[in-house]
Structures are given as structure tokens and as C-alpha cells.
C-alpha atoms as a PDB file:
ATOM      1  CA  UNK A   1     -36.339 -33.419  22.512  1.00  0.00           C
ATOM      2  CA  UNK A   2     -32.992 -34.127  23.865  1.00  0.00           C
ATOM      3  CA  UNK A   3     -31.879 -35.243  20.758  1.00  0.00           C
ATOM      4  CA  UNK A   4     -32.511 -32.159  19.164  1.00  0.00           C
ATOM      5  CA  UNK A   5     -30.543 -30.127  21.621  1.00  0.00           C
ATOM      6  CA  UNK A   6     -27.630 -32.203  21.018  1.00  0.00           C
ATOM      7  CA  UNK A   7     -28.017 -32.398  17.211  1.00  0.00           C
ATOM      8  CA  UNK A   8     -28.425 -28.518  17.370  1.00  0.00           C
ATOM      9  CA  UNK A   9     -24.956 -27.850  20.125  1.00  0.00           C
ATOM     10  CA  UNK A  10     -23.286 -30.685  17.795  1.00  0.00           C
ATOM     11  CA  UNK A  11     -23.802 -28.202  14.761  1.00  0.00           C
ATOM     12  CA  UNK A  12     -22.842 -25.293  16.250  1.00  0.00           C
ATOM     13  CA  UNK A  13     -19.490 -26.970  17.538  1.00  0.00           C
ATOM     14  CA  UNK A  14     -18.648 -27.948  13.691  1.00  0.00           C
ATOM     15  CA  UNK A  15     -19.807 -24.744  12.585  1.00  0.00           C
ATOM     16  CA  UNK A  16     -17.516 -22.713  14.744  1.00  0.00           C
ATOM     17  CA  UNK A  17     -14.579 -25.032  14.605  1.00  0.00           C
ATOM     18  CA  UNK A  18     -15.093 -24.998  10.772  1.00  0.00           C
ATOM     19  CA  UNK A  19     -15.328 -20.885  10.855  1.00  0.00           C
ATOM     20  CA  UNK A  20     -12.122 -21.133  13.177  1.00  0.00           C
ATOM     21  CA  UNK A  21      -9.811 -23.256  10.417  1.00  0.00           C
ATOM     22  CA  UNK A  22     -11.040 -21.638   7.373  1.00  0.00           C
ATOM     23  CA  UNK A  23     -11.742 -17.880   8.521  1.00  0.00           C
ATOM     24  CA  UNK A  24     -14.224 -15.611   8.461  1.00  0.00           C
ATOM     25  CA  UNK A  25     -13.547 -13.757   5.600  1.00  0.00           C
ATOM     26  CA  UNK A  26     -13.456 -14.206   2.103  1.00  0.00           C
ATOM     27  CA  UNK A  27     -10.865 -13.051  -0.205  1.00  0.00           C
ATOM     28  CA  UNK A  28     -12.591 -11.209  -3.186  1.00  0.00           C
ATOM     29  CA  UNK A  29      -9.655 -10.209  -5.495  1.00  0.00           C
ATOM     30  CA  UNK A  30     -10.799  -6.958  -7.918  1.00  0.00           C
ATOM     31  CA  UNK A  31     -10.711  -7.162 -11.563  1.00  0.00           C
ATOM     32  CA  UNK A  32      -7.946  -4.489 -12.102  1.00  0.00           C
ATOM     33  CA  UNK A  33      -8.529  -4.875 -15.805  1.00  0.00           C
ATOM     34  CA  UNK A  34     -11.584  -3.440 -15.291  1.00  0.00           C
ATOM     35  CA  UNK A  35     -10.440  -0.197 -14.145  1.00  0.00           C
ATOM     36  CA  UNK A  36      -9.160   2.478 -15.636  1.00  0.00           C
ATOM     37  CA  UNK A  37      -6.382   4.908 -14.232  1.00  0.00           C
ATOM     38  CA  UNK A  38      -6.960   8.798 -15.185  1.00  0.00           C
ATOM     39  CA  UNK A  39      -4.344   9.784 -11.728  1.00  0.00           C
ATOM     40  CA  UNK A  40      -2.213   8.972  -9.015  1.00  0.00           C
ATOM     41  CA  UNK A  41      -1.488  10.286  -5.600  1.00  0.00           C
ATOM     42  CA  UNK A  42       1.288   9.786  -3.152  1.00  0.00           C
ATOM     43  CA  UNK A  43       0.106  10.518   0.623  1.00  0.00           C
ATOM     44  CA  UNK A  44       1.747  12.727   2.100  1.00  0.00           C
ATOM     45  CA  UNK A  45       2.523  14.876  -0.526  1.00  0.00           C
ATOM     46  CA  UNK A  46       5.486  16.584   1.386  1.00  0.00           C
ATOM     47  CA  UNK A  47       6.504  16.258   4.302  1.00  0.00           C
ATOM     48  CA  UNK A  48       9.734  17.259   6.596  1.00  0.00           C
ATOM     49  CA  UNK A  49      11.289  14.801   8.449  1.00  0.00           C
ATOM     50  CA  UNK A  50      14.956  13.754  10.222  1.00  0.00           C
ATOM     51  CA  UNK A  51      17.944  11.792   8.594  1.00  0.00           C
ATOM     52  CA  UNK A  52      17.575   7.809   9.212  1.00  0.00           C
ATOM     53  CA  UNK A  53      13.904   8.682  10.538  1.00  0.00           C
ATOM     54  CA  UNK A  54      11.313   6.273   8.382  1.00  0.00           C
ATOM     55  CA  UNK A  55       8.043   7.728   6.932  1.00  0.00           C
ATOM     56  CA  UNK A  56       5.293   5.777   5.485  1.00  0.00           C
ATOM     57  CA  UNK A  57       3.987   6.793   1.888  1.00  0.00           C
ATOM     58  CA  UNK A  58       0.986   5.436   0.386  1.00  0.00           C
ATOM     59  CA  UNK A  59      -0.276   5.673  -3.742  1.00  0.00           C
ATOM     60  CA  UNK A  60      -3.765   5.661  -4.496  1.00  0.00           C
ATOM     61  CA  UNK A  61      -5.129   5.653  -8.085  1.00  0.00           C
ATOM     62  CA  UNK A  62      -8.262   7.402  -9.102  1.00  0.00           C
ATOM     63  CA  UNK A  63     -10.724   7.466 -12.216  1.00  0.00           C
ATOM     64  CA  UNK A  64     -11.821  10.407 -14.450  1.00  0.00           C
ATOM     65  CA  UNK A  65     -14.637  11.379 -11.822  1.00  0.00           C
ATOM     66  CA  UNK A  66     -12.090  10.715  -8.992  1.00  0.00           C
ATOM     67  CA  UNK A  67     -13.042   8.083  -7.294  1.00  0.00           C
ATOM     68  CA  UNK A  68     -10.892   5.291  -5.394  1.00  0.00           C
ATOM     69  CA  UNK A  69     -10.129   2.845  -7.345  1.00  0.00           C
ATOM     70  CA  UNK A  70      -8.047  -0.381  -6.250  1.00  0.00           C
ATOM     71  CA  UNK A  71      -4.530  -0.704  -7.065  1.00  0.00           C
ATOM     72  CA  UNK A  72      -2.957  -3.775  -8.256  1.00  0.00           C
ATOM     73  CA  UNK A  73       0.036  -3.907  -5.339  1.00  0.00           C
ATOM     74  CA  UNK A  74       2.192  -6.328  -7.623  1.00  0.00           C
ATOM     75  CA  UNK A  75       2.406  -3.203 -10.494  1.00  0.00           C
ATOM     76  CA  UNK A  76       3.681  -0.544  -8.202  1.00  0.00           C
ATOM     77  CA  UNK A  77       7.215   0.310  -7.844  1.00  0.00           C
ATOM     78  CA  UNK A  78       8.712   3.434  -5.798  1.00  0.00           C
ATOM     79  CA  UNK A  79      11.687   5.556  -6.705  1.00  0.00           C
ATOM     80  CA  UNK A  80      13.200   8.911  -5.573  1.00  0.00           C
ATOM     81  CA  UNK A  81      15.470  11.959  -6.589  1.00  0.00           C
ATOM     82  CA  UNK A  82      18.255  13.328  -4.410  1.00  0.00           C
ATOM     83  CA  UNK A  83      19.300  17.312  -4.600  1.00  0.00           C
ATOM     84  CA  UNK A  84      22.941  15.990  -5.086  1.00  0.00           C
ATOM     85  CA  UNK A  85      22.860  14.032  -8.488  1.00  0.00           C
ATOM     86  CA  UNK A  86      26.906  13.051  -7.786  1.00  0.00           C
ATOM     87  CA  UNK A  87      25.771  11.473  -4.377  1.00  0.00           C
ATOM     88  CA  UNK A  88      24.535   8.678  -5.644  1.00  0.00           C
ATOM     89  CA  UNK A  89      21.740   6.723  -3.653  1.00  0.00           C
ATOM     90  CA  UNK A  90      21.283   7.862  -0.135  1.00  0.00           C
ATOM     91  CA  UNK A  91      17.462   6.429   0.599  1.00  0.00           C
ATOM     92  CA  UNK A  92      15.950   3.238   1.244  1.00  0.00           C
ATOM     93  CA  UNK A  93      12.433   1.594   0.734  1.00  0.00           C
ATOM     94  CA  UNK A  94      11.175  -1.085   2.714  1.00  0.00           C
ATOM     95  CA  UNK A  95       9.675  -2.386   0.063  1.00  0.00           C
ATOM     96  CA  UNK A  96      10.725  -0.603  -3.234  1.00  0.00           C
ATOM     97  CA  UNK A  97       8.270  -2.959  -5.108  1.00  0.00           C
ATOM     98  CA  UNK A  98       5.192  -4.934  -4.969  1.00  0.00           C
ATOM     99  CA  UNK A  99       3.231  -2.891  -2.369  1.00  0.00           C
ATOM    100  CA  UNK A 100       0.971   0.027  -2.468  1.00  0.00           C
ATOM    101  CA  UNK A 101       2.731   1.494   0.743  1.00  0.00           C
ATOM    102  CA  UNK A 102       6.634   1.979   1.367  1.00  0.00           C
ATOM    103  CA  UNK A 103       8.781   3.263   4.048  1.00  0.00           C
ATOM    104  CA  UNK A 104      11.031   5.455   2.920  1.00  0.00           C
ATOM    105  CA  UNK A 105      13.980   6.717   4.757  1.00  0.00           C
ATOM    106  CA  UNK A 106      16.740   9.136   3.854  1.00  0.00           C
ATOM    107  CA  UNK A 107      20.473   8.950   4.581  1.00  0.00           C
ATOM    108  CA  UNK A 108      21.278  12.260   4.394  1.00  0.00           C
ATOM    109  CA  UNK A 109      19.891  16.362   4.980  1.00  0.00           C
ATOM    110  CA  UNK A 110      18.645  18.094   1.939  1.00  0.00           C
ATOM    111  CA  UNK A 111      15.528  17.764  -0.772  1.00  0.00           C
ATOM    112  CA  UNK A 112      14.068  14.367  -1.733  1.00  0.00           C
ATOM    113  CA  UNK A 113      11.210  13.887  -4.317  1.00  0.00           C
ATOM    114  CA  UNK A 114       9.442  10.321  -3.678  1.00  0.00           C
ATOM    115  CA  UNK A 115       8.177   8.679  -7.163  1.00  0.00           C
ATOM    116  CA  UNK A 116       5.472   6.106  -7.227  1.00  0.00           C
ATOM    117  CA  UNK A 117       4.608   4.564 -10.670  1.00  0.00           C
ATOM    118  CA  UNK A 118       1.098   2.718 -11.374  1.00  0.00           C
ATOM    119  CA  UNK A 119      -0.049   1.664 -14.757  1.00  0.00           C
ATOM    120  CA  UNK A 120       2.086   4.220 -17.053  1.00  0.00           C
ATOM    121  CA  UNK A 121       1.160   6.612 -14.293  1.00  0.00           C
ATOM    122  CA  UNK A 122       3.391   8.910 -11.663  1.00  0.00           C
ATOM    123  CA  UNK A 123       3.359  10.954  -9.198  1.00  0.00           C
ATOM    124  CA  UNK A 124       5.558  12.286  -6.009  1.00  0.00           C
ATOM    125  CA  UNK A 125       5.874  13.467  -2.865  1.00  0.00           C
ATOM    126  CA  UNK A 126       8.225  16.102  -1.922  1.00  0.00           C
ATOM    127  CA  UNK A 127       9.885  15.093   1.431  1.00  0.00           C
ATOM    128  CA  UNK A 128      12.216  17.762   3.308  1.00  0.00           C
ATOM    129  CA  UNK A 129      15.401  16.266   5.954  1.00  0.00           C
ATOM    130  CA  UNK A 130      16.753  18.271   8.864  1.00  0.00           C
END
């Protein structure tokens, strides 16, 4: 009997410390293949907000019936538009690639239109500085 009890505490030890160095969860990675991409959305789709101020924007792809559907992170990049075409870039991302999410912050007052591109796919977000 007291055997047992320390057979069973011995296996509970291992199974927690083995639980503890190789986590809890398991990484299921979707078949993006398997999907396929009728429309986009950038979240928000406007927005006003101050110079140097960072927003977070988010793209989320959706089939015919529109439902979620996952995104492949590596295929997304994000662009934008300025009103001024001679001011040349006046915006960052953090990151501009690689990520279904992006902060996006603007150097200067005026107009901005926020592009994200999935799979031959695009669409914006129209962000207003003060």
C-alpha cells in the first residue's frame, strides 16, 4: 500500500515537471492552402488619431459565406498613402511585414489610407491626424 502511494506521487512529480518543460499546449499550425480568400478587412476601418501617437491595425481574411478564416502572418505586408504625394514617407509600421497586426504611426497632420495585402487581396483603413 505504501508503495503505491509513492509510485502514484512519483508519477505525478514527472508528469508535472514534464508538463512544466514541454508546455501545455500544442502548436497546431492551419493548412492555409486549404483556404480560400473571397475578402479582407483592416480593423479599425478609420479612425482619428494625433501625430507620433501609435494605433494598432489588425487584417482578417474571410471566405465566400464570411467566415474567419486564418491568415498566414508570413504573407501579409502593410502599406499606406499620404494626402501630400511630394512628402514622401511620413509613417511608420512596427512591423511592416510578417504579422497580421501593425502599429502604425504618422509623422505628420492630414489624411492617411492604411493598406494591408493578403493573398492577391487588399483592403484599407482610413486613419485621420490632428
Amino acid at each position: 500500500m505504501v508503495n503505491q502511494k509513492k509510485i502514484v506521487i512519483l508519477l505525478c512529480i514527472i508528469s508535472i515537471y514534464l508538463i512544466l518543460i514541454g508546455g501545455c499546449t500544442v502548436l497546431v499550425i492551419p493548412d492555409y492552402d486549404s483556404y480560400t480568400v473571397s475578402y479582407i478587412k483592416v480593423s479599425p476601418s478609420s479612425a482619428t488619431m494625433q501625430v507620433n501617437a501609435s494605433k494598432l491595425l489588425k487584417v482578417k481574411a474571410y471566405d465566400s459565406e464570411g467566415k474567419s478564416i486564418p491568415i498566414d502572418p508570413s504573407e501579409v505586408t502593410w502599406g499606406a498613402s499620404y494626402e501630400c504625394w511630394g512628402c514622401g514617407v511620413v509613417w511608420n509600421f512596427n512591423p511592416k511585414t510578417g504579422s497580421d497586426s501593425t502599429y502604425f504611426t504618422p509623422e505628420r497632420i492630414g489624411r492617411y489610407y492604411v493598406y494591408a495585402h493578403y493573398q492577391e487581396k487588399t483592403a484599407s483603413s482610413c486613419i485621420d491626424v490632428e
